[in-house]
N, C-alpha and C. Protein backbone atom coordinates (compact mmCIF):
# COMPACT_ATOMS: atom_id res chain seq x y z
N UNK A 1 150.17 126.61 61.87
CA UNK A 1 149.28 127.39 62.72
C UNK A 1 149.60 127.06 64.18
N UNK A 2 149.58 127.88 65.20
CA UNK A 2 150.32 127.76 66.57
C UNK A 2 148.70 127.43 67.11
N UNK A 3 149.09 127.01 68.71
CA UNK A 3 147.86 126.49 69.51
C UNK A 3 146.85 127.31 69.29
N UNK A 4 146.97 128.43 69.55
CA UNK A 4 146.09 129.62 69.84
C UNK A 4 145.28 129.76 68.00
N UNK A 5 145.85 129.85 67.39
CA UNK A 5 145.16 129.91 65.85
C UNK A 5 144.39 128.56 65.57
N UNK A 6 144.79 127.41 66.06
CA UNK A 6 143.87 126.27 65.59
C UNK A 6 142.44 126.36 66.47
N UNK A 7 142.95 126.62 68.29
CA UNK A 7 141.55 126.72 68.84
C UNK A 7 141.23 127.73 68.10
N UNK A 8 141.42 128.70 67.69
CA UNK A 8 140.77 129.60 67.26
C UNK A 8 139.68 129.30 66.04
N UNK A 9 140.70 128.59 65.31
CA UNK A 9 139.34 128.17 64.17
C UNK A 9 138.47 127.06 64.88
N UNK A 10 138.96 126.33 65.66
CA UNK A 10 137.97 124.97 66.29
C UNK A 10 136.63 125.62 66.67
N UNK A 11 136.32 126.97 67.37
CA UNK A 11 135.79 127.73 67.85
C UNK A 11 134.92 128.10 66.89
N UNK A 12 135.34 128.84 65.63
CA UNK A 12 133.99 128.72 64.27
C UNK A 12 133.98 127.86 64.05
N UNK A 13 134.40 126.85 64.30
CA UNK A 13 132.89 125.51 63.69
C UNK A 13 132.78 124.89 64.49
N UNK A 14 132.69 125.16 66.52
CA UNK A 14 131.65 125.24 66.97
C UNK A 14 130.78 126.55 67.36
N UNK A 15 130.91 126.78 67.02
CA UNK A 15 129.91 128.44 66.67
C UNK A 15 128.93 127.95 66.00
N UNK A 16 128.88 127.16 64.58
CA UNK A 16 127.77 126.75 64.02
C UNK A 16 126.80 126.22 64.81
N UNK A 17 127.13 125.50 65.76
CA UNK A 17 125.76 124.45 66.27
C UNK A 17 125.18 124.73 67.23
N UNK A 18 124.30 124.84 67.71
CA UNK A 18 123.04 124.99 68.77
C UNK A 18 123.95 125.29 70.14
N UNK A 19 124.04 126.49 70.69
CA UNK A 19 124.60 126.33 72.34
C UNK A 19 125.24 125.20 72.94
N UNK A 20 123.46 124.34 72.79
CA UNK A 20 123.48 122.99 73.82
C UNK A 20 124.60 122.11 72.90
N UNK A 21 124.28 121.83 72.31
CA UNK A 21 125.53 120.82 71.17
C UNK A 21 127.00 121.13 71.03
N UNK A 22 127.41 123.00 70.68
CA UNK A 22 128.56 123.18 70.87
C UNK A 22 128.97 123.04 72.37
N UNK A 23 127.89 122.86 73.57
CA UNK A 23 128.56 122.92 74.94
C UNK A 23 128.70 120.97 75.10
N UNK A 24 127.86 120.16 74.75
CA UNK A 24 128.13 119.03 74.44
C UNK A 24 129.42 118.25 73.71
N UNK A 25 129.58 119.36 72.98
CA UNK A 25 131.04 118.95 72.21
C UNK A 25 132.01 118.97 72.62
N UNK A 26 132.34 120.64 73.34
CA UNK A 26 133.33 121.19 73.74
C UNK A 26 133.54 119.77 75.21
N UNK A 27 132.33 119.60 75.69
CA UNK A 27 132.82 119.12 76.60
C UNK A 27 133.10 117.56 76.91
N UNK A 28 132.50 116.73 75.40
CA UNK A 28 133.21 115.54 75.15
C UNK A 28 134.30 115.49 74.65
N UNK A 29 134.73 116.70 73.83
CA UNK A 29 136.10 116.64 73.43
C UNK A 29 137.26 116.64 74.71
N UNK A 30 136.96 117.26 76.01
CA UNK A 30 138.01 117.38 76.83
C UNK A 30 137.89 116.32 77.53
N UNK A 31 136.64 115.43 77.77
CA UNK A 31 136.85 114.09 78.48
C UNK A 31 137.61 113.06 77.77
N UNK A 32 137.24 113.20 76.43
CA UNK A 32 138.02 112.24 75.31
C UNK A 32 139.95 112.20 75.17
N UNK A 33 139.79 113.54 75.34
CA UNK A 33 141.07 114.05 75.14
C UNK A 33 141.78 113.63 76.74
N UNK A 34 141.70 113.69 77.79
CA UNK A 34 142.02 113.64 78.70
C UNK A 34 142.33 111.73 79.14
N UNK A 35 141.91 110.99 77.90
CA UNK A 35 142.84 109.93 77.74
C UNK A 35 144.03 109.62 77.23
N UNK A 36 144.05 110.84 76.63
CA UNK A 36 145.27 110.83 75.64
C UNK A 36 146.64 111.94 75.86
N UNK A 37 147.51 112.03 76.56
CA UNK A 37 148.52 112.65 77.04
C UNK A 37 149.68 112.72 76.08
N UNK A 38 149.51 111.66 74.82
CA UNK A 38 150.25 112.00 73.87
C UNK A 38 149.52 111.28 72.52
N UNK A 39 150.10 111.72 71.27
CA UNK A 39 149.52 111.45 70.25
C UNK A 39 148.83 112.76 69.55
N UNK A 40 147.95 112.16 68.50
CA UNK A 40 147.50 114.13 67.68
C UNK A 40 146.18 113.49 67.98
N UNK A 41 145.64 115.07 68.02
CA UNK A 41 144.43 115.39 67.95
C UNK A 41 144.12 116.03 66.57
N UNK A 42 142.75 115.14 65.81
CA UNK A 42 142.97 115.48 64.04
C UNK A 42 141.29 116.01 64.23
N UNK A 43 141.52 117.55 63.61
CA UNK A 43 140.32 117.75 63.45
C UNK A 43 139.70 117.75 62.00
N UNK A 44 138.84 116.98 61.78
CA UNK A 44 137.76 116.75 60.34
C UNK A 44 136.56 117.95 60.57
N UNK A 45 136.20 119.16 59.87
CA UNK A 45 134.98 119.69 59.85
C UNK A 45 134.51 119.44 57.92
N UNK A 46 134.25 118.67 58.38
CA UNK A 46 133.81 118.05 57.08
C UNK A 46 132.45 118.05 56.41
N UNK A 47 131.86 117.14 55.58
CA UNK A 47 130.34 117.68 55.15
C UNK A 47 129.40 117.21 56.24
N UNK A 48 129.65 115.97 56.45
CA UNK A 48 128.61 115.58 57.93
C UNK A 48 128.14 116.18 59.36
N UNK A 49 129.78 116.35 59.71
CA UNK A 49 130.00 116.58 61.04
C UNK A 49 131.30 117.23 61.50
N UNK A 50 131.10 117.68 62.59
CA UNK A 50 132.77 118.19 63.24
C UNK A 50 133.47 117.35 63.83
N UNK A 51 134.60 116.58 63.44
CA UNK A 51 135.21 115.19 64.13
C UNK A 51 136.39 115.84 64.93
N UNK A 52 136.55 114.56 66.03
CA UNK A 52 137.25 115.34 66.25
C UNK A 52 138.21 113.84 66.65
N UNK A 53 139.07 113.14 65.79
CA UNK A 53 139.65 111.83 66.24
C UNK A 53 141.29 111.92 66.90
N UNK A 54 141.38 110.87 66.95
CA UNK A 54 142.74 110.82 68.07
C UNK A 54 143.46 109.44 67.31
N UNK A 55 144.69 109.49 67.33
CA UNK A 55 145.82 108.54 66.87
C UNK A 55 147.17 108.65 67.36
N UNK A 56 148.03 108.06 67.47
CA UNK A 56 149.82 108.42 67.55
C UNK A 56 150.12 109.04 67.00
N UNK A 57 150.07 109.45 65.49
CA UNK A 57 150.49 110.44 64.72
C UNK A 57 149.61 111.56 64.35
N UNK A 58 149.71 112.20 63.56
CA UNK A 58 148.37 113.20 62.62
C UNK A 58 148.30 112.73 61.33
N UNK A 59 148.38 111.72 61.06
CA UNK A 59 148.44 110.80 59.38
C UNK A 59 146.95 110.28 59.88
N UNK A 60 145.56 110.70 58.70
CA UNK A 60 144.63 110.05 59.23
C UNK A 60 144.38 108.87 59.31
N UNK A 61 144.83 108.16 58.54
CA UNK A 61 144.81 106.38 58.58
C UNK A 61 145.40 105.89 60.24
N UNK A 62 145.73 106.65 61.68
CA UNK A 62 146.35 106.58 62.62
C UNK A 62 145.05 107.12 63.49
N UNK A 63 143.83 107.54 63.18
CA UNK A 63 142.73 107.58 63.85
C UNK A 63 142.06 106.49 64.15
N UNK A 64 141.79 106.22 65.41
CA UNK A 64 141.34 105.27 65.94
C UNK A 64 139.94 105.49 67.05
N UNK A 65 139.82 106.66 67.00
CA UNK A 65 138.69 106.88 68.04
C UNK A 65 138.20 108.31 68.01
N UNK A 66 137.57 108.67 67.89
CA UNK A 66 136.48 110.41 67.38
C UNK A 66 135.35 110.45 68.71
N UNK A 67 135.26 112.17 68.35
CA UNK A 67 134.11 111.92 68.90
C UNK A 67 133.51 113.07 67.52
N UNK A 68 132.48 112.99 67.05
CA UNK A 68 131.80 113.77 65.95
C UNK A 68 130.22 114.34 66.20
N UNK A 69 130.39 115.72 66.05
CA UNK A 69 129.21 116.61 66.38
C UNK A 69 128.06 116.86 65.21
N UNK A 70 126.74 116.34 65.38
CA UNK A 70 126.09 116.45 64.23
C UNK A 70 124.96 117.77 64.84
N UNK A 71 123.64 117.77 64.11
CA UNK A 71 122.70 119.01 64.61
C UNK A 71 121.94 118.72 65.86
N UNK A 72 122.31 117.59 66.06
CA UNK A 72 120.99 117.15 67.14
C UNK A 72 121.42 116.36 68.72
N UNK A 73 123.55 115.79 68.11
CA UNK A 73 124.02 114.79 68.99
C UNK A 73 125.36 114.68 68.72
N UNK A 74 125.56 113.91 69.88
CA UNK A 74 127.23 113.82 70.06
C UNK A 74 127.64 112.56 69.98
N UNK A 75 128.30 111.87 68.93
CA UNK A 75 128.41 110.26 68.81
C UNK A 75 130.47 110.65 69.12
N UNK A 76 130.57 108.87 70.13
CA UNK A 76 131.74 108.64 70.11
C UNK A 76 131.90 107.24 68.87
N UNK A 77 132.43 107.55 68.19
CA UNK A 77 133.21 106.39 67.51
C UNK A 77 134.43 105.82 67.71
N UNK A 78 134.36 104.44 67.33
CA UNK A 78 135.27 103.52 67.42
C UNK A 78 135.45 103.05 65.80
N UNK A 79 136.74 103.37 65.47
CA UNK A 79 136.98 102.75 63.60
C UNK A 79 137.16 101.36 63.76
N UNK A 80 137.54 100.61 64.63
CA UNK A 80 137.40 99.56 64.67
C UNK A 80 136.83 98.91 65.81
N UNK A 81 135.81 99.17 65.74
CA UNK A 81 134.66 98.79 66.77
C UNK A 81 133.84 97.55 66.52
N UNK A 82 133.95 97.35 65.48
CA UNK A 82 133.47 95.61 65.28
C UNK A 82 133.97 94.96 65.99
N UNK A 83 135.55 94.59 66.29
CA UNK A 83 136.44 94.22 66.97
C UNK A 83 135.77 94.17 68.48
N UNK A 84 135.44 94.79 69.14
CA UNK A 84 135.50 95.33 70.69
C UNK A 84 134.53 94.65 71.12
N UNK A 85 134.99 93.80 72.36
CA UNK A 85 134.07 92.97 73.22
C UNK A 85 133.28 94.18 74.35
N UNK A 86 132.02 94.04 73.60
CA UNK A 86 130.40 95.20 74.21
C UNK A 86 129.99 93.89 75.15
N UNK A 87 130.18 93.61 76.17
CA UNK A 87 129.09 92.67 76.75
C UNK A 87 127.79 93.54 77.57
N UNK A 88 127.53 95.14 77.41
CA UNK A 88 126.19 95.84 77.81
C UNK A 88 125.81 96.51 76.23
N UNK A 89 126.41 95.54 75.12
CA UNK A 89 125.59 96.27 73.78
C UNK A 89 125.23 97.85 73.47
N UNK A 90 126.23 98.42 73.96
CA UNK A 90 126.78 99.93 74.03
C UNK A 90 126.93 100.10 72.42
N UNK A 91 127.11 99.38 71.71
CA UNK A 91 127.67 100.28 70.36
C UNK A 91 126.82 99.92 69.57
N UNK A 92 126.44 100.72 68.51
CA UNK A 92 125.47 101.00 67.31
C UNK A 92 126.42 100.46 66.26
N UNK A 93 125.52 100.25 65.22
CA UNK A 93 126.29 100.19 64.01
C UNK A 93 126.20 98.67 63.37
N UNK A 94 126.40 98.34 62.11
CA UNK A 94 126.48 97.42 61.54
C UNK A 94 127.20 96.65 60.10
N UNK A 95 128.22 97.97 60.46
CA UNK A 95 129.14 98.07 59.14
C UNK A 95 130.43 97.25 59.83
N UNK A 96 131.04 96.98 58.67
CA UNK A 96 132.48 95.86 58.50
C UNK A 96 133.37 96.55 60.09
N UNK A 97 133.56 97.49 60.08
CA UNK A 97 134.28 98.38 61.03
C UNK A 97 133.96 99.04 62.59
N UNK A 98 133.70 100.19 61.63
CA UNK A 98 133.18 101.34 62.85
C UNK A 98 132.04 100.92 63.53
N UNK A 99 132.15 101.55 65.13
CA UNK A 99 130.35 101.31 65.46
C UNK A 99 130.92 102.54 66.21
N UNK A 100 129.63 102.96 66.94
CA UNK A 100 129.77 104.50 67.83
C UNK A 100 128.62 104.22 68.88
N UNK A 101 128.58 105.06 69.73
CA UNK A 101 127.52 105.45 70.71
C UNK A 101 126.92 106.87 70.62
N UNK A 102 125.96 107.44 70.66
CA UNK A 102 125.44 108.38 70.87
C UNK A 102 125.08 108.70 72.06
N UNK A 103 126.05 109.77 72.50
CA UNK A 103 126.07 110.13 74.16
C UNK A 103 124.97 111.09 74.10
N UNK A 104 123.79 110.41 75.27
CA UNK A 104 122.87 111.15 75.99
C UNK A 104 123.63 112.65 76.67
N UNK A 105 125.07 112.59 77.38
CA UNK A 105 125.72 113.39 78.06
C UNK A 105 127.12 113.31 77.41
N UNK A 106 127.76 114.16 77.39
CA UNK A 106 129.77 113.90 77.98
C UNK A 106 129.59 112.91 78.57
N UNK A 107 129.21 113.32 80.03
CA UNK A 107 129.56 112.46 80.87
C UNK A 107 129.14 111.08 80.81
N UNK A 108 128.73 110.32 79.78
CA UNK A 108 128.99 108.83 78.97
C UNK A 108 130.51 108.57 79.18
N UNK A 109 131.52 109.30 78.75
CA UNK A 109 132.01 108.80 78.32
C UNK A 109 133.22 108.30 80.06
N UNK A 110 132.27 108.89 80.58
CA UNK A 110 133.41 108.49 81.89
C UNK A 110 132.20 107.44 82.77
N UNK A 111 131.58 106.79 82.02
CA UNK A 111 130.80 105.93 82.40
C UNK A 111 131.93 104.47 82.74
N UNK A 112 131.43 103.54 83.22
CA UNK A 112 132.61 102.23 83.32
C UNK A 112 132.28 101.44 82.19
N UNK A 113 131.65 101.30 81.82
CA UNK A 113 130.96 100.30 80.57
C UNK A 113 132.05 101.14 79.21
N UNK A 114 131.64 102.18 79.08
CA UNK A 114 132.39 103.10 78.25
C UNK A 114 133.66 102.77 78.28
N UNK A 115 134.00 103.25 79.18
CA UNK A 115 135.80 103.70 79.67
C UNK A 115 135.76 102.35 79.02
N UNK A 116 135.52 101.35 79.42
CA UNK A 116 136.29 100.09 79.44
C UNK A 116 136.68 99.50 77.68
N UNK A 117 135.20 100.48 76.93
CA UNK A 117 135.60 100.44 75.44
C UNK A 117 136.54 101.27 75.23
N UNK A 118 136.81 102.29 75.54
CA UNK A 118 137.77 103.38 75.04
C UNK A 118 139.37 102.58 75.62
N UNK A 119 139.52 101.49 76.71
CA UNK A 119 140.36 101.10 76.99
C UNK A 119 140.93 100.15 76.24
N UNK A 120 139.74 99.59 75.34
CA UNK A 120 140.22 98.38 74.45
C UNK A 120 140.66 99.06 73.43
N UNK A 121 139.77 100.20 72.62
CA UNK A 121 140.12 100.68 71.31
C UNK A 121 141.60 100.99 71.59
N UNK A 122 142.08 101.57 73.07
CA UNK A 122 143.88 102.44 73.42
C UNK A 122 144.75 101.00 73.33
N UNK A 123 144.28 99.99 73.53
CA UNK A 123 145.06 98.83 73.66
C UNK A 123 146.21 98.27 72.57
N UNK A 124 145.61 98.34 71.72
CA UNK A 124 146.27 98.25 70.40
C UNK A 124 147.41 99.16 69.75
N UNK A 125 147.34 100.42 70.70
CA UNK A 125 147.90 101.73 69.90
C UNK A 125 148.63 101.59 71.21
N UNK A 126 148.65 101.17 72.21
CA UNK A 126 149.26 101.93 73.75
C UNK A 126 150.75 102.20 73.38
N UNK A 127 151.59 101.57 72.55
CA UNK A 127 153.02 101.59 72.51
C UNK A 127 153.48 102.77 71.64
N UNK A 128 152.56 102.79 70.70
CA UNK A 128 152.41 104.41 69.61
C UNK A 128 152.47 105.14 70.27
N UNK A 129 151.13 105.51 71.17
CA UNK A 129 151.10 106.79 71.84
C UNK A 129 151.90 107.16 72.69
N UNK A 130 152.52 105.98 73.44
CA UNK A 130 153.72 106.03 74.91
C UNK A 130 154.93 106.77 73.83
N UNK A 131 154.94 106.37 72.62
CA UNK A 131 156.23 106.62 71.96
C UNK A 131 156.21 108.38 71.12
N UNK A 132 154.72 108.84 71.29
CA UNK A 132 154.44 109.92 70.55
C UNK A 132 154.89 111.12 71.48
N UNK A 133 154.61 112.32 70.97
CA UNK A 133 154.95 113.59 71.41
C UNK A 133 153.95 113.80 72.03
N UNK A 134 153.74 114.60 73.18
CA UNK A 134 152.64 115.04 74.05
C UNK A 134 151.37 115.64 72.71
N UNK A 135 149.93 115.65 73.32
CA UNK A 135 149.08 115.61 72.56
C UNK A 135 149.17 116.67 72.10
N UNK A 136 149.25 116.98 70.39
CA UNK A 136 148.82 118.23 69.63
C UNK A 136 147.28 118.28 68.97
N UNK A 137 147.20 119.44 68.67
CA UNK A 137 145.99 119.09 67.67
C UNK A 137 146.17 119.46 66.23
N UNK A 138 145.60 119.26 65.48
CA UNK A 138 146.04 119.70 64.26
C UNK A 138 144.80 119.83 62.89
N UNK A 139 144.38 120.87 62.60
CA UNK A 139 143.20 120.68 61.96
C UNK A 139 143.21 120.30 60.30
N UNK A 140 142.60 118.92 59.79
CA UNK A 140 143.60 118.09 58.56
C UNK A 140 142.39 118.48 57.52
N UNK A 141 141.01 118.96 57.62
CA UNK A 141 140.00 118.87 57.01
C UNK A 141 139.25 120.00 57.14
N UNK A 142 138.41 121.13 56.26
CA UNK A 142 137.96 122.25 56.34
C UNK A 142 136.88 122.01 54.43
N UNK A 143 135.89 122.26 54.90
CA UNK A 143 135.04 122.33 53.55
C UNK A 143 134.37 123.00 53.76
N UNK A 144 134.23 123.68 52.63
CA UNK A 144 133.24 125.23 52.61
C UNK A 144 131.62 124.20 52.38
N UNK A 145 131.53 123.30 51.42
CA UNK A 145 130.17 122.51 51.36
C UNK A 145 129.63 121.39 52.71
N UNK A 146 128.69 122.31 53.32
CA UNK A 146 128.85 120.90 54.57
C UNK A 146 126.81 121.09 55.20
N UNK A 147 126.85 120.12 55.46
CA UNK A 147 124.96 119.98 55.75
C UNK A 147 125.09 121.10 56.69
N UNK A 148 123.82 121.50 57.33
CA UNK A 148 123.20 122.83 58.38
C UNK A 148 123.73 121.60 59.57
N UNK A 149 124.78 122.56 60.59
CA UNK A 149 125.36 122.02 61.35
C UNK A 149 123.84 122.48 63.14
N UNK A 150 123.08 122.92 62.65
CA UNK A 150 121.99 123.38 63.28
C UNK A 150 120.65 122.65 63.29
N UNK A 151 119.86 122.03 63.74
CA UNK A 151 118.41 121.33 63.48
C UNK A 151 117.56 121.99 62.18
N UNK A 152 116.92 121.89 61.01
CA UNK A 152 116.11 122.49 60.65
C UNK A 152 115.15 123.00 61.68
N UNK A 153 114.53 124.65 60.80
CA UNK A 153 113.48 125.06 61.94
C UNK A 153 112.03 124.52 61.55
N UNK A 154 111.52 124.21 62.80
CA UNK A 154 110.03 123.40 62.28
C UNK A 154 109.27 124.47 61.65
N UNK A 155 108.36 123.86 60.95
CA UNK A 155 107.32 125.16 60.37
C UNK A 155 105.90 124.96 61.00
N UNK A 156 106.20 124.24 62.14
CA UNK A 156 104.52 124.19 62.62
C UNK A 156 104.46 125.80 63.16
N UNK A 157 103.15 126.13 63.74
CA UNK A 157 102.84 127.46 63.88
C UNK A 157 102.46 127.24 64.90
């Protein structure tokens, strides 16, 4: 599928979610992305959420950092975020691995506290990506079964 056909589908499945959320997305995805000048961009629209992670290659085991759109919020993850020295306790989570943040804004992620995680998670990979092809995207995941990418509607009256 050429550039123009992948945004194209990226586009229905953000179509699913609330204005405010697909404009939240769209616009953490280009701050996120705008660290990355080479390497793939792997898109997951999967049962949870719309991911959208980054690695040297497009092999998913080479994802190292997402940002993923649910009905209500925009979390950046880190897959190996246990790892990462937080000294302002920025990251959630309490599993072996991953932790994430849930951005109030995009503009989190060009925060300095932030950046400075997104600088550690690139640290490890910096020689991959210097060695990769300018950034593609590539969409690796598509499921017809996936939760209401929208808030339930309240039934108060």
């Amino acid at each position: 599928m050429n550039d123009a056909g992948v945004e194209a589908r990226i586009a229905t499945f953000l179509a699913k979610y609330t204005p405010a959320i697909e404009a939240q997305l769209r616009d953490a995805r280009r701050r996120l992305r705008a660290h990355f000048p080479r390497g793939a961009e792997m898109v997951f629209d999967n049962y949870n959420a719309l991911v959208f992670g980054i690695g040297a290659s497009d092999s998913s085991r080479d994802s190292f950092i997402s940002i993923a759109g649910y009905p209500k919020w925009v979390t950046l993850f880190f897959l190996n975020g246990a790892g990462l020295h937080d000294p302002d306790g920025l990251l959630e989570g309490d599993g072996k691995q991953v932790r994430g943040i849930r951005l109030k804004t995009p503009a989190d992620l060009d925060d300095p506290a932030v950046a400075a995680l997104i600088a550690q998670a690139i640290a490890p990979h910096r020689d991959a990506l210097a060695a990769a092809p300018p950034l593609a995207t590539v969409i690796k995941m598509e499921v017809e079964k996936q939760r209401p990418r929208r808030p339930a509607a309240s039934n108060k009256a």
